[in-house]
PDB file of N, CA and C in Angstrom:
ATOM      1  N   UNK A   1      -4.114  -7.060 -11.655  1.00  0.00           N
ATOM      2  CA  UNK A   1      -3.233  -5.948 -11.331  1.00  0.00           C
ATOM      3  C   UNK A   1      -3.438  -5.476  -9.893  1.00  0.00           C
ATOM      4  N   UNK A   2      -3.721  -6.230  -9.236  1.00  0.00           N
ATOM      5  CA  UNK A   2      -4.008  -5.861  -7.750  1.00  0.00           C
ATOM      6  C   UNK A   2      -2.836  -5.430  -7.066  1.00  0.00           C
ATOM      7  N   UNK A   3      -1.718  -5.921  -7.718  1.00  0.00           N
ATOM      8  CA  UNK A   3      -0.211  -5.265  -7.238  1.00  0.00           C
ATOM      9  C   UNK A   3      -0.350  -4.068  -7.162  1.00  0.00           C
ATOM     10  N   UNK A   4      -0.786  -3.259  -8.280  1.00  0.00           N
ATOM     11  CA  UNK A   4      -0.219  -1.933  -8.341  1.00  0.00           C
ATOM     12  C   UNK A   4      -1.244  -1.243  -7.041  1.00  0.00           C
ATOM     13  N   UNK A   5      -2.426  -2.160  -6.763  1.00  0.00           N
ATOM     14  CA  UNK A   5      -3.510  -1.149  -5.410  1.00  0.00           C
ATOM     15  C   UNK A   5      -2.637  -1.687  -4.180  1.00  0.00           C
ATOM     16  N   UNK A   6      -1.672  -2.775  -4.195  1.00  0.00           N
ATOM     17  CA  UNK A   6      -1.014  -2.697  -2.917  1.00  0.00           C
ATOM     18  C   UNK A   6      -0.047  -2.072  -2.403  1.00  0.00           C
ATOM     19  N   UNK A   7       0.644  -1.370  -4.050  1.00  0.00           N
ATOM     20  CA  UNK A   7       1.788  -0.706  -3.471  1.00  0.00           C
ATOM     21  C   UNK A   7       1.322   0.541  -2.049  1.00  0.00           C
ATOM     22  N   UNK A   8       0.766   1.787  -2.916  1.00  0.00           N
ATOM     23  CA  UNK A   8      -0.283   2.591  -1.887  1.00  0.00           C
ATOM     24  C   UNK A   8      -0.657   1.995  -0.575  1.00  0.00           C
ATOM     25  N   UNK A   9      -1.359   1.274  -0.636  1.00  0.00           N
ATOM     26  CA  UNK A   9      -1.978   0.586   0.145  1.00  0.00           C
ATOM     27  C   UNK A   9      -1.433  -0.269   1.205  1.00  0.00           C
ATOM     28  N   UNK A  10      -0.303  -0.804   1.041  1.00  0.00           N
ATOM     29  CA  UNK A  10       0.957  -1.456   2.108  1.00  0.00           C
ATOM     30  C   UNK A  10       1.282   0.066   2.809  1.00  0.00           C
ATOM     31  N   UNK A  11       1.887   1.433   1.677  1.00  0.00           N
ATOM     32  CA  UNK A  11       2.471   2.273   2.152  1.00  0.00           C
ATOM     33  C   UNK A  11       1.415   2.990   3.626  1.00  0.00           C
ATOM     34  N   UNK A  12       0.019   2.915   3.138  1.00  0.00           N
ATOM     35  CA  UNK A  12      -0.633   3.637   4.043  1.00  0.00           C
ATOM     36  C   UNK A  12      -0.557   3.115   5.314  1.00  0.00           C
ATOM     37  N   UNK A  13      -0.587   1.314   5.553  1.00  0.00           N
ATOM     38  CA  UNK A  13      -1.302   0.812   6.281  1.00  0.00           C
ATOM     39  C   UNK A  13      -0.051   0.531   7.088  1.00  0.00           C
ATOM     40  N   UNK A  14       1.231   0.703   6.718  1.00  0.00           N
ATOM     41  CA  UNK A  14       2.347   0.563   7.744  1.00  0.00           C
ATOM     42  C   UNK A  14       2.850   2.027   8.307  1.00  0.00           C
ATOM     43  N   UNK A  15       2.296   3.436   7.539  1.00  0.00           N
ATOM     44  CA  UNK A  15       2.191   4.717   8.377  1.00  0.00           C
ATOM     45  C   UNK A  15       1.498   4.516   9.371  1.00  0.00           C
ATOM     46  N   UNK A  16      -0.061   3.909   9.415  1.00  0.00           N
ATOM     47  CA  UNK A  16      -0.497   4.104  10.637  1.00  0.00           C
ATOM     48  C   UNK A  16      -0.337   3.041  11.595  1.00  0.00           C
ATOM     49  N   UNK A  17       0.664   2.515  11.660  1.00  0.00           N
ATOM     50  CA  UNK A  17       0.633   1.248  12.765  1.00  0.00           C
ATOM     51  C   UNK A  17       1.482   1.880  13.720  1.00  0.00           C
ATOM     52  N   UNK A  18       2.224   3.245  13.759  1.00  0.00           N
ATOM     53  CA  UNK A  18       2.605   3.976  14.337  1.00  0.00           C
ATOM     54  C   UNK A  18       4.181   3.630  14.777  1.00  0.00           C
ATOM     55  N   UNK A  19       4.727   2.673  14.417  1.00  0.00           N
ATOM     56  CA  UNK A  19       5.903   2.203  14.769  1.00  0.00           C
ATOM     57  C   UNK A  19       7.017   2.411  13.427  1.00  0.00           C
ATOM     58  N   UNK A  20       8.040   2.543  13.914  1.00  0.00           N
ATOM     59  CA  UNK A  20       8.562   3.032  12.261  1.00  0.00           C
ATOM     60  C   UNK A  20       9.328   1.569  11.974  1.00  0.00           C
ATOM     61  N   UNK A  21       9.612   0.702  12.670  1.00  0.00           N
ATOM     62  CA  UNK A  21      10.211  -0.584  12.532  1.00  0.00           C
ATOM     63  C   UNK A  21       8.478  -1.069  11.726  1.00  0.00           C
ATOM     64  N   UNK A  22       7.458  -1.469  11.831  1.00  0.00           N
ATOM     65  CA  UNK A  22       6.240  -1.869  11.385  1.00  0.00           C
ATOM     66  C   UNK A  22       6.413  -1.073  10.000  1.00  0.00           C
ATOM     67  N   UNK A  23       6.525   0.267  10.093  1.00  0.00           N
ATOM     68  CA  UNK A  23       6.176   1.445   8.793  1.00  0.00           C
ATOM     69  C   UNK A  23       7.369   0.716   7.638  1.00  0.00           C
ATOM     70  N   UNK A  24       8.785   0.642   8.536  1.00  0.00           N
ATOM     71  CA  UNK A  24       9.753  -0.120   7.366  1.00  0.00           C
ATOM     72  C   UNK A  24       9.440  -1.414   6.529  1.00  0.00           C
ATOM     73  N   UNK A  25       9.073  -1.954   7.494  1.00  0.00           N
ATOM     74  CA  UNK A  25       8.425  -3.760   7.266  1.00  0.00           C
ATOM     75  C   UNK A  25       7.459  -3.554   5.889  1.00  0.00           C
ATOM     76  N   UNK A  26       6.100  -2.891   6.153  1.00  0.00           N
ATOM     77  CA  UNK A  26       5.334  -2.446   5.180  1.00  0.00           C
ATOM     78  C   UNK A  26       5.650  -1.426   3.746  1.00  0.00           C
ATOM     79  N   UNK A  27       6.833  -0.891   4.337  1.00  0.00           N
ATOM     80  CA  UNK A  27       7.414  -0.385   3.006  1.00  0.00           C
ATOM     81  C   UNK A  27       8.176  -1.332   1.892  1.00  0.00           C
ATOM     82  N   UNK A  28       9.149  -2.426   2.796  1.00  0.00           N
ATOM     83  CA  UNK A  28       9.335  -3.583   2.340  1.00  0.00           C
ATOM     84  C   UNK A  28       8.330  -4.251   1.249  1.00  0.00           C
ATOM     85  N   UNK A  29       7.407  -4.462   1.854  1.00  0.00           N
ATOM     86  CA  UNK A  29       6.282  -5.127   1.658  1.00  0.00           C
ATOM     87  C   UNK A  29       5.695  -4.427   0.074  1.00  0.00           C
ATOM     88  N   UNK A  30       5.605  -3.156   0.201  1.00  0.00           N
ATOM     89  CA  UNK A  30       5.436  -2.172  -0.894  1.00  0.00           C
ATOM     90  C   UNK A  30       5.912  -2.235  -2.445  1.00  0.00           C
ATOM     91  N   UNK A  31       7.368  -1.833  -1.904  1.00  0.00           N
ATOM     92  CA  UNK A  31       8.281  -2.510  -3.045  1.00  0.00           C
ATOM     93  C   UNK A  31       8.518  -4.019  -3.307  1.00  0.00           C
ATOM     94  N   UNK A  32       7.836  -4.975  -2.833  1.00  0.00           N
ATOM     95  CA  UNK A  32       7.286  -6.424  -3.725  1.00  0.00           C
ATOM     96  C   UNK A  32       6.744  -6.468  -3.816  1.00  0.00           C
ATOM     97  N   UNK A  33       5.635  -5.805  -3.655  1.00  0.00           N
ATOM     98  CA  UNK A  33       4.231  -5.459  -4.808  1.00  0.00           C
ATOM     99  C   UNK A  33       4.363  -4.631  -5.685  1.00  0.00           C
ATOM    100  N   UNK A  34       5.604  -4.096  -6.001  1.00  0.00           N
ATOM    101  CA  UNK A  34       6.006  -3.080  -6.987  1.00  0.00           C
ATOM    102  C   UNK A  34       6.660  -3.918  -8.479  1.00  0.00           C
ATOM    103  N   UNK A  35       7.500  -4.868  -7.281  1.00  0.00           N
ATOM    104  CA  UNK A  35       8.172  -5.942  -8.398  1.00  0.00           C
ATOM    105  C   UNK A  35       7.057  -7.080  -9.158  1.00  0.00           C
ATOM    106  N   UNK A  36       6.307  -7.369  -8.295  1.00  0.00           N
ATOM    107  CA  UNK A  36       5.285  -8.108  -8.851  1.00  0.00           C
ATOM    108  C   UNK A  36       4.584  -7.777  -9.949  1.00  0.00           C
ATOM    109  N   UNK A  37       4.047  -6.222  -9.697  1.00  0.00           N
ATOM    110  CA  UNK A  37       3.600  -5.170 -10.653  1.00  0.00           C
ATOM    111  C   UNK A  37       4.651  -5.342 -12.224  1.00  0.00           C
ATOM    112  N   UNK A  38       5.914  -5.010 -12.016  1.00  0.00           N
ATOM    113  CA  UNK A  38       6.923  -4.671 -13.006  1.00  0.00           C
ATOM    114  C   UNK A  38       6.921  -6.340 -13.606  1.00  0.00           C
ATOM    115  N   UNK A  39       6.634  -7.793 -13.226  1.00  0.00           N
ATOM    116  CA  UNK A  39       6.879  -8.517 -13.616  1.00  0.00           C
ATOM    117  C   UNK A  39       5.236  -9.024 -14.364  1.00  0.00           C
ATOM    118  N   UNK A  40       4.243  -8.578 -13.728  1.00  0.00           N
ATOM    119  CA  UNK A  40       2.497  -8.706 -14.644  1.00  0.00           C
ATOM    120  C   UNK A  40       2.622  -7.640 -16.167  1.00  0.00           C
ATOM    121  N   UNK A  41       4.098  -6.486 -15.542  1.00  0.00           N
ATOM    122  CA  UNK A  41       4.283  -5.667 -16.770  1.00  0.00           C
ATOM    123  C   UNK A  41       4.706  -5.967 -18.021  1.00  0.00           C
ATOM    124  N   UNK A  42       5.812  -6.998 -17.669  1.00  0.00           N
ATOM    125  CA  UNK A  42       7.086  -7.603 -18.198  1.00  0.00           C
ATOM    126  C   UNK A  42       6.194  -8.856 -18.986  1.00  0.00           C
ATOM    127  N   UNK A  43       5.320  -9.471 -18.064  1.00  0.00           N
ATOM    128  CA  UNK A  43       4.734 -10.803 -18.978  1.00  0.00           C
ATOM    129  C   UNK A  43       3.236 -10.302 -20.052  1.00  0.00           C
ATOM    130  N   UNK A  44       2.996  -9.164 -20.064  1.00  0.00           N
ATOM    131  CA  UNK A  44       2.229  -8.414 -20.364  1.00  0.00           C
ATOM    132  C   UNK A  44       2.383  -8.263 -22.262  1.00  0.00           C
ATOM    133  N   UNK A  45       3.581  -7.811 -21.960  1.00  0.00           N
ATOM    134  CA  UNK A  45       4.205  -6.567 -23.076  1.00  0.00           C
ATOM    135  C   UNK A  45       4.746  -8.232 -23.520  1.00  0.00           C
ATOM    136  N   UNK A  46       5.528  -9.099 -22.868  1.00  0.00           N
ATOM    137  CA  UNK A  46       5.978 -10.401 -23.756  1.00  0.00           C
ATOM    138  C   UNK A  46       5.144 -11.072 -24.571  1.00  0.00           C
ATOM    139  N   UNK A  47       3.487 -11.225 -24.026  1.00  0.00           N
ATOM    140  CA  UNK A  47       2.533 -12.064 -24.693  1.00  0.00           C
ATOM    141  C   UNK A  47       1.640 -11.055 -25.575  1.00  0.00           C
ATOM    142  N   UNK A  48       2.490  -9.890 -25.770  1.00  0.00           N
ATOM    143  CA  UNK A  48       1.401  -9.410 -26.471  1.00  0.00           C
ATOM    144  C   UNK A  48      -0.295  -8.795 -26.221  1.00  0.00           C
ATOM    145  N   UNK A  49      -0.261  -8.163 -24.966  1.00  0.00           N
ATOM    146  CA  UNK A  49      -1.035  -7.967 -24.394  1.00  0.00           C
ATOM    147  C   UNK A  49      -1.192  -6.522 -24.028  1.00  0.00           C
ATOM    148  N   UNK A  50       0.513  -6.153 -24.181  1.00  0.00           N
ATOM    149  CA  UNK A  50       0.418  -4.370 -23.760  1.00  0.00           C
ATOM    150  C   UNK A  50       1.236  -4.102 -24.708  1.00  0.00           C
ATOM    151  N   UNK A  51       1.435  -2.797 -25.261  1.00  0.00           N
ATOM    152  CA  UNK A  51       2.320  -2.305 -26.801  1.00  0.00           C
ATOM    153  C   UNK A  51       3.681  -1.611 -25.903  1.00  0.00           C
ATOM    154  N   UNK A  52       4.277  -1.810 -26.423  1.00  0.00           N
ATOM    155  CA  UNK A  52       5.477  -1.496 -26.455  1.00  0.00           C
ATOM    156  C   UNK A  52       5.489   0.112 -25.419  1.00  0.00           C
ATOM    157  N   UNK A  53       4.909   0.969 -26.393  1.00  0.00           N
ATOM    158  CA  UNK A  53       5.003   2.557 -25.836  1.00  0.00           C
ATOM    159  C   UNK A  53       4.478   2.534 -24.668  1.00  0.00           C
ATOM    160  N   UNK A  54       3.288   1.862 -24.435  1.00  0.00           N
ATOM    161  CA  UNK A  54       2.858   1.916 -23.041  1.00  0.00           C
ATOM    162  C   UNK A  54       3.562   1.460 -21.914  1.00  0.00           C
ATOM    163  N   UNK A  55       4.162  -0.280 -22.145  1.00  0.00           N
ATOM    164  CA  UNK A  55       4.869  -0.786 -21.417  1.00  0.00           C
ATOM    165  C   UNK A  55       5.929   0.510 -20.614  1.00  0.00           C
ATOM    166  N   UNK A  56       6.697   0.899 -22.309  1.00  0.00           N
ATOM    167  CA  UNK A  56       7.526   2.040 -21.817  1.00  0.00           C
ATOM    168  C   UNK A  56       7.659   3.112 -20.409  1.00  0.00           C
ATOM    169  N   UNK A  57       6.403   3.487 -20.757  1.00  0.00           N
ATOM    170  CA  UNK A  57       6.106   4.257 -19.931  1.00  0.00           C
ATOM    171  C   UNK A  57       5.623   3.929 -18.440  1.00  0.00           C
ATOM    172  N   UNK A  58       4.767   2.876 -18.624  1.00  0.00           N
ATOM    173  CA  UNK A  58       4.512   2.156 -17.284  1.00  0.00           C
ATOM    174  C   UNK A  58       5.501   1.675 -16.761  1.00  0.00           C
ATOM    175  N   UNK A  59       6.434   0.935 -17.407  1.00  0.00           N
ATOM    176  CA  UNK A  59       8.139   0.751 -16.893  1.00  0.00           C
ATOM    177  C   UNK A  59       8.822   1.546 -16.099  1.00  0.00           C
ATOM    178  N   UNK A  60       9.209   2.534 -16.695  1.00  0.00           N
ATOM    179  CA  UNK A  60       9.787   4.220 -16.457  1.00  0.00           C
ATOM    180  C   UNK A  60       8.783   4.541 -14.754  1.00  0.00           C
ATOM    181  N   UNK A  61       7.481   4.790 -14.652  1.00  0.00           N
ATOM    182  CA  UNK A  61       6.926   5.174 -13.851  1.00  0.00           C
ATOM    183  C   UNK A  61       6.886   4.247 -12.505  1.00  0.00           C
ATOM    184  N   UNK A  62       7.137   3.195 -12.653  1.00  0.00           N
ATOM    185  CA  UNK A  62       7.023   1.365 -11.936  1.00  0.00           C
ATOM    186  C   UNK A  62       8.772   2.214 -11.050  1.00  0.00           C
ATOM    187  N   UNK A  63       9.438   2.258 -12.283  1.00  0.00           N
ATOM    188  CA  UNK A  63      11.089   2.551 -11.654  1.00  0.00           C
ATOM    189  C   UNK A  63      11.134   3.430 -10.649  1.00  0.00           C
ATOM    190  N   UNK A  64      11.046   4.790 -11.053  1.00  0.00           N
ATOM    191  CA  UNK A  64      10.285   6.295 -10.327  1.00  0.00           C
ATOM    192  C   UNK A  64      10.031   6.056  -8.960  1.00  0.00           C
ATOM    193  N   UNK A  65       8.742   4.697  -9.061  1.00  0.00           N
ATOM    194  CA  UNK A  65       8.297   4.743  -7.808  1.00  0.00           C
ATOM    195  C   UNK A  65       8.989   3.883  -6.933  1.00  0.00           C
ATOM    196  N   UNK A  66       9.897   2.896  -7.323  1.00  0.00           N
ATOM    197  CA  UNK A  66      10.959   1.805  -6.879  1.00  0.00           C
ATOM    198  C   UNK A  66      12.072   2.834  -6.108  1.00  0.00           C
ATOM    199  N   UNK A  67      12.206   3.694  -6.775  1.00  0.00           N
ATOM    200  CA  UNK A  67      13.665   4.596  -6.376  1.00  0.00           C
ATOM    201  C   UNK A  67      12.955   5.555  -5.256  1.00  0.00           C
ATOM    202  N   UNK A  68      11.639   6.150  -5.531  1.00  0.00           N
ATOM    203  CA  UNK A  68      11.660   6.991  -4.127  1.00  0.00           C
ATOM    204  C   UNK A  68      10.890   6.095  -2.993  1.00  0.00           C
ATOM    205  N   UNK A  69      10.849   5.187  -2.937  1.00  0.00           N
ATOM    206  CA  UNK A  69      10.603   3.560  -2.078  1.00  0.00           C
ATOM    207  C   UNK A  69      12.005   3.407  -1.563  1.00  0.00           C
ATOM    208  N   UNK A  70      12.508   3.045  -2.040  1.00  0.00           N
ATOM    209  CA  UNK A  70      14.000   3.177  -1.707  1.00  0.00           C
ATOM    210  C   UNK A  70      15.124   3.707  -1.354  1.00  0.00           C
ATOM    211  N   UNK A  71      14.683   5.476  -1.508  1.00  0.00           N
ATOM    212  CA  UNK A  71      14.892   6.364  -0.958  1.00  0.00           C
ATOM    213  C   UNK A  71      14.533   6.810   0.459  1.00  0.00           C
ATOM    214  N   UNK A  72      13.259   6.454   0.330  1.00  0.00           N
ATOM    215  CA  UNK A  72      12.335   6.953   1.655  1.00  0.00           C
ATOM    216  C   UNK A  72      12.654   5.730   2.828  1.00  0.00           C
ATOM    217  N   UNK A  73      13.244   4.369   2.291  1.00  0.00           N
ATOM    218  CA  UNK A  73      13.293   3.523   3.150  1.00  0.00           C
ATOM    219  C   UNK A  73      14.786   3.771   3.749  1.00  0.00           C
ATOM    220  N   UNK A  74      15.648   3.981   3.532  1.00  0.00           N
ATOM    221  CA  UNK A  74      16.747   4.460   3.338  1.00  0.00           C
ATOM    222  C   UNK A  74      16.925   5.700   4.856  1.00  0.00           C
ATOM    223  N   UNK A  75      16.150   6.748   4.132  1.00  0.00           N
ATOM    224  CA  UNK A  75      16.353   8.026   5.099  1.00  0.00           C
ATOM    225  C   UNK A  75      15.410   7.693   6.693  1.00  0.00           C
ATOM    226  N   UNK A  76      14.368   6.693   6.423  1.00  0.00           N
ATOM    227  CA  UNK A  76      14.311   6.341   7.836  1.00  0.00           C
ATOM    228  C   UNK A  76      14.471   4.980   8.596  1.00  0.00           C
ATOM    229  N   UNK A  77      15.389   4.676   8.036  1.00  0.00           N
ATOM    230  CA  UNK A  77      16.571   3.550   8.744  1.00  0.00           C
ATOM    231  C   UNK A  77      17.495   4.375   9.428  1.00  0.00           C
ATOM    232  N   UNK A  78      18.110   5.256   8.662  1.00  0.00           N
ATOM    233  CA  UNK A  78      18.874   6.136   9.325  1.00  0.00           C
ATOM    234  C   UNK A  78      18.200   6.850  10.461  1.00  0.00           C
ATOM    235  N   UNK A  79      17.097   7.438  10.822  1.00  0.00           N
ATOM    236  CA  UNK A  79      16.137   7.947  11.617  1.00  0.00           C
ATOM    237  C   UNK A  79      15.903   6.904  12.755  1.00  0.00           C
ATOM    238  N   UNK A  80      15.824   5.670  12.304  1.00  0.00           N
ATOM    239  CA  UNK A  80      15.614   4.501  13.094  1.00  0.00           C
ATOM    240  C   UNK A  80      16.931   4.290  13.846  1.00  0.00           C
ATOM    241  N   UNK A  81      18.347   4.499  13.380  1.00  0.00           N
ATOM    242  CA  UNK A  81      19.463   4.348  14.056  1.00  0.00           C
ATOM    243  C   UNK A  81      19.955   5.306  15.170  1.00  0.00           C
ATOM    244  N   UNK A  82      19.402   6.564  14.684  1.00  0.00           N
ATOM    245  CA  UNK A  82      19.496   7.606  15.261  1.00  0.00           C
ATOM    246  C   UNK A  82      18.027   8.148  16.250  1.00  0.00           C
ATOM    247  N   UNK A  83      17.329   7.465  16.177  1.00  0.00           N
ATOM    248  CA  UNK A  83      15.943   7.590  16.881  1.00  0.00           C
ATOM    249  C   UNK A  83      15.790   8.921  16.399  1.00  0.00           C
ATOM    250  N   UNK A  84      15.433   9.734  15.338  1.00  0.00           N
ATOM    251  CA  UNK A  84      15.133  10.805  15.198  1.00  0.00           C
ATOM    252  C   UNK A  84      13.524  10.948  14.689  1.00  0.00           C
ATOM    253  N   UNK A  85      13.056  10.250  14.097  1.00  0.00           N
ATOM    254  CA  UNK A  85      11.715  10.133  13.923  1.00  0.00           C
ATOM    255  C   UNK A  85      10.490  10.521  14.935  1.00  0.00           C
ATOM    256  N   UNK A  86      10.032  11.648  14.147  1.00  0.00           N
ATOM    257  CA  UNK A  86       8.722  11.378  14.668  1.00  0.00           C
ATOM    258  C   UNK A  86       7.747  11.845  13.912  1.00  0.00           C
ATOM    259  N   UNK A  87       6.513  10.637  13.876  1.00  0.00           N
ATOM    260  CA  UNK A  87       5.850  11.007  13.021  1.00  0.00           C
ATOM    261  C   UNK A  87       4.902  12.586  12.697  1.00  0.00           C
ATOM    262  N   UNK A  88       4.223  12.971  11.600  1.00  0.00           N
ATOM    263  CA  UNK A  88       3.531  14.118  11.722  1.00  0.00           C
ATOM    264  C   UNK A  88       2.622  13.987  12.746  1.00  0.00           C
ATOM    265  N   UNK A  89       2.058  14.894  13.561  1.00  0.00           N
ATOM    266  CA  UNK A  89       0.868  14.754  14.341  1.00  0.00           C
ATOM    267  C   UNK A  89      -0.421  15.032  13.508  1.00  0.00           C
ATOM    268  N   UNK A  90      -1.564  13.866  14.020  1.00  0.00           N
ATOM    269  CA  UNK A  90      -2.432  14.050  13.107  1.00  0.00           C
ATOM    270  C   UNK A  90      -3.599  14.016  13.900  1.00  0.00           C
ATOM    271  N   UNK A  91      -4.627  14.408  13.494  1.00  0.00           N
ATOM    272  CA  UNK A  91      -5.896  14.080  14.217  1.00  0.00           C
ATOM    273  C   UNK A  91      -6.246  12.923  13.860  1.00  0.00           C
ATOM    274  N   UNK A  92      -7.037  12.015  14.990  1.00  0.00           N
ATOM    275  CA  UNK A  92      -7.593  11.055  15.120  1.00  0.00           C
ATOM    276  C   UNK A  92      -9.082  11.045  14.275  1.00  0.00           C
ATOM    277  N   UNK A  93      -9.162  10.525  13.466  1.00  0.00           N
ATOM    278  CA  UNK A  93     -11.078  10.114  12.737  1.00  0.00           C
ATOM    279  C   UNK A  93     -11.523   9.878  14.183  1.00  0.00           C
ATOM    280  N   UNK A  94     -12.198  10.035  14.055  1.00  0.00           N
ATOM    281  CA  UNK A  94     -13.496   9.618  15.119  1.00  0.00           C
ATOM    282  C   UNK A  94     -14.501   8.786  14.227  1.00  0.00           C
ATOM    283  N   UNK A  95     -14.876   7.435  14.736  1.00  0.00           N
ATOM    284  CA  UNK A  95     -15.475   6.247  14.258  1.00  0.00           C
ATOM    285  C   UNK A  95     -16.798   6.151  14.844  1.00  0.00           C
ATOM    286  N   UNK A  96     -17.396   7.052  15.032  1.00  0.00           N
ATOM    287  CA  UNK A  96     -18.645   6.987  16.031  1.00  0.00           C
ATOM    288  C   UNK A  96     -20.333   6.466  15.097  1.00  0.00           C
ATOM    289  N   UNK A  97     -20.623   5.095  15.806  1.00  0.00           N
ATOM    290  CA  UNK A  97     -21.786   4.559  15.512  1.00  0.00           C
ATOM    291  C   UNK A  97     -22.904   5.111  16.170  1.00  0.00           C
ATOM    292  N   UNK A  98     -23.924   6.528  15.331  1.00  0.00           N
ATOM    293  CA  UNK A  98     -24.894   6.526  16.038  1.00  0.00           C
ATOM    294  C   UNK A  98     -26.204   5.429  16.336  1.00  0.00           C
ATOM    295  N   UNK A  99     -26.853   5.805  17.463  1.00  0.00           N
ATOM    296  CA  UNK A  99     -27.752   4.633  17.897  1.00  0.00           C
ATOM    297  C   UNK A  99     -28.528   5.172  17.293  1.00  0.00           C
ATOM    298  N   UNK A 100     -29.070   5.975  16.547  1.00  0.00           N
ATOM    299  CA  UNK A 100     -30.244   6.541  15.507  1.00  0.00           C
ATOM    300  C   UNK A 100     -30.251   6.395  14.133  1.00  0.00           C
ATOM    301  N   UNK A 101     -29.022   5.464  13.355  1.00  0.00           N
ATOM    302  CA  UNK A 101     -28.846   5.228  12.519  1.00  0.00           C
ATOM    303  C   UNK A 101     -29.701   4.129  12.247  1.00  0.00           C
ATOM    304  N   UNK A 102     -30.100   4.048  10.432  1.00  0.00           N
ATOM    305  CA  UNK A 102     -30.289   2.551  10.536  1.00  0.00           C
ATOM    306  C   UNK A 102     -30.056   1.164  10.844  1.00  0.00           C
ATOM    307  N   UNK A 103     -30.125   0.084  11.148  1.00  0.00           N
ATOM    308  CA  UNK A 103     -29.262  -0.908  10.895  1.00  0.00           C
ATOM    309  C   UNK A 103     -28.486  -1.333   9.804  1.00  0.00           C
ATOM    310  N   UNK A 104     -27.690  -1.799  10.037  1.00  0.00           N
ATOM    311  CA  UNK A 104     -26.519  -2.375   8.989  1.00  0.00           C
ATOM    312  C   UNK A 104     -26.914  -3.679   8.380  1.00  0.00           C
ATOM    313  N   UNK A 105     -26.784  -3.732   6.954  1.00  0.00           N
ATOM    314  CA  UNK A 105     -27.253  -4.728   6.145  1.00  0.00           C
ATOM    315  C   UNK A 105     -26.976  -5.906   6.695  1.00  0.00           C
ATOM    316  N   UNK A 106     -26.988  -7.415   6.848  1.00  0.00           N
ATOM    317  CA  UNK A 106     -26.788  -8.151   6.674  1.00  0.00           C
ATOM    318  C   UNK A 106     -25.331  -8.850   6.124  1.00  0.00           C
ATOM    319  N   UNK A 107     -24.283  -9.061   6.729  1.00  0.00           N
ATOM    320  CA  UNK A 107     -23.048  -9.011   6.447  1.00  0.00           C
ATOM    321  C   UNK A 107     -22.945 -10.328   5.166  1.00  0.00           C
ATOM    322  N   UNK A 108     -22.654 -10.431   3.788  1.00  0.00           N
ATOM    323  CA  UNK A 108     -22.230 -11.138   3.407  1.00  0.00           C
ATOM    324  C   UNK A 108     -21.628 -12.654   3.360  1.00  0.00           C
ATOM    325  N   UNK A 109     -20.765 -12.491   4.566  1.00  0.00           N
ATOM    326  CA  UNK A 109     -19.292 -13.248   4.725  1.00  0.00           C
ATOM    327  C   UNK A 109     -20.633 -14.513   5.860  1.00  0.00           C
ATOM    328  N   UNK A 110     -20.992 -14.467   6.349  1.00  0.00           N
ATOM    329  CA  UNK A 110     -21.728 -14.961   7.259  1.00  0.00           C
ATOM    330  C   UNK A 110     -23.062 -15.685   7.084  1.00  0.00           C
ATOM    331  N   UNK A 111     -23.373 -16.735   7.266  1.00  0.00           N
ATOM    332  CA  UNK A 111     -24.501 -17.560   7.022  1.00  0.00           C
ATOM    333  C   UNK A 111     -25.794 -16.638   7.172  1.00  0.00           C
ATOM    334  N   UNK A 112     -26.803 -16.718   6.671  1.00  0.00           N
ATOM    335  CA  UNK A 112     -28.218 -16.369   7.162  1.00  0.00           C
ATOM    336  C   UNK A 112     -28.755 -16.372   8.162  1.00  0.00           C
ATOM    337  N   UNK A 113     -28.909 -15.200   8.987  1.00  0.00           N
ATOM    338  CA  UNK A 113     -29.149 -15.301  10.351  1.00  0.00           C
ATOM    339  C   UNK A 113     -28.103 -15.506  11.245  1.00  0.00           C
ATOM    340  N   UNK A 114     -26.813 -15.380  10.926  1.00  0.00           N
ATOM    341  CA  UNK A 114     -25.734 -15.502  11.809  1.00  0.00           C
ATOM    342  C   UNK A 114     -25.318 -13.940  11.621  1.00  0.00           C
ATOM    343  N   UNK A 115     -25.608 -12.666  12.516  1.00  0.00           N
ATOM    344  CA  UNK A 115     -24.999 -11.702  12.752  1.00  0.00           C
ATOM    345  C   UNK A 115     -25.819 -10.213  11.668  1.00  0.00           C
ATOM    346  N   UNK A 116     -25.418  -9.512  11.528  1.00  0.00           N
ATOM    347  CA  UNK A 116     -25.972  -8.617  10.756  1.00  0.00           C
ATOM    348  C   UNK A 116     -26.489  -7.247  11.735  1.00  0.00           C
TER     349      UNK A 116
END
């Protein structure tokens, strides 16, 4: 079900790329991880795997979020035609590595002794 952590998760990551042509793309992107979602739903509830009432409801809520996806993509296309957009102003995180911290584990992804 990793669909349903991408819907969110597309939505966030094309707000902050700061471009609203990028933000549309990723909303795109959103709603086919939505459909993907509605179709792990669909083969779910077919094999007997999810009951009926639940499906229901997860259905219903899958839709919900399809329509204001589609809504929201909608009202800033129009924004995009009209250049009216601009995003909220937000403060910046600050990412700051102190030099008094411990060191950082040993990275995983990377051979033994390569980096860390």
């Amino acid at each position: 079900m990793g669909a349903a952590l991408s819907v969110p998760s597309n939505i966030a990551e094309g707000y902050t790329r700061g471009s609203l042509k990028d933000y549309l793309r990723f909303l795109d992107f959103a709603r086919a991880s939505l459909a993907e979602l509605e179709s792990h739903l669909h083969f779910m509830v077919e094999n007997d795997l999810l009951a009926d009432p639940a499906y229901g409801e997860l259905d219903r809520k899958a839709s919900d979020v399809g329509n204001i996806l589609v809504a929201l993509m909608r009202s800033l296309n129009r924004k995009l035609k009209d250049g009216s957009w601009n995003r909220v102003s937000e403060e910046q995180a600050e990412y700051l590595f102190a030099l008094d911290n411990p060191p950082l584990p040993p990275s995983s992804f990377l051979p033994p002794g390569e980096g860390g």
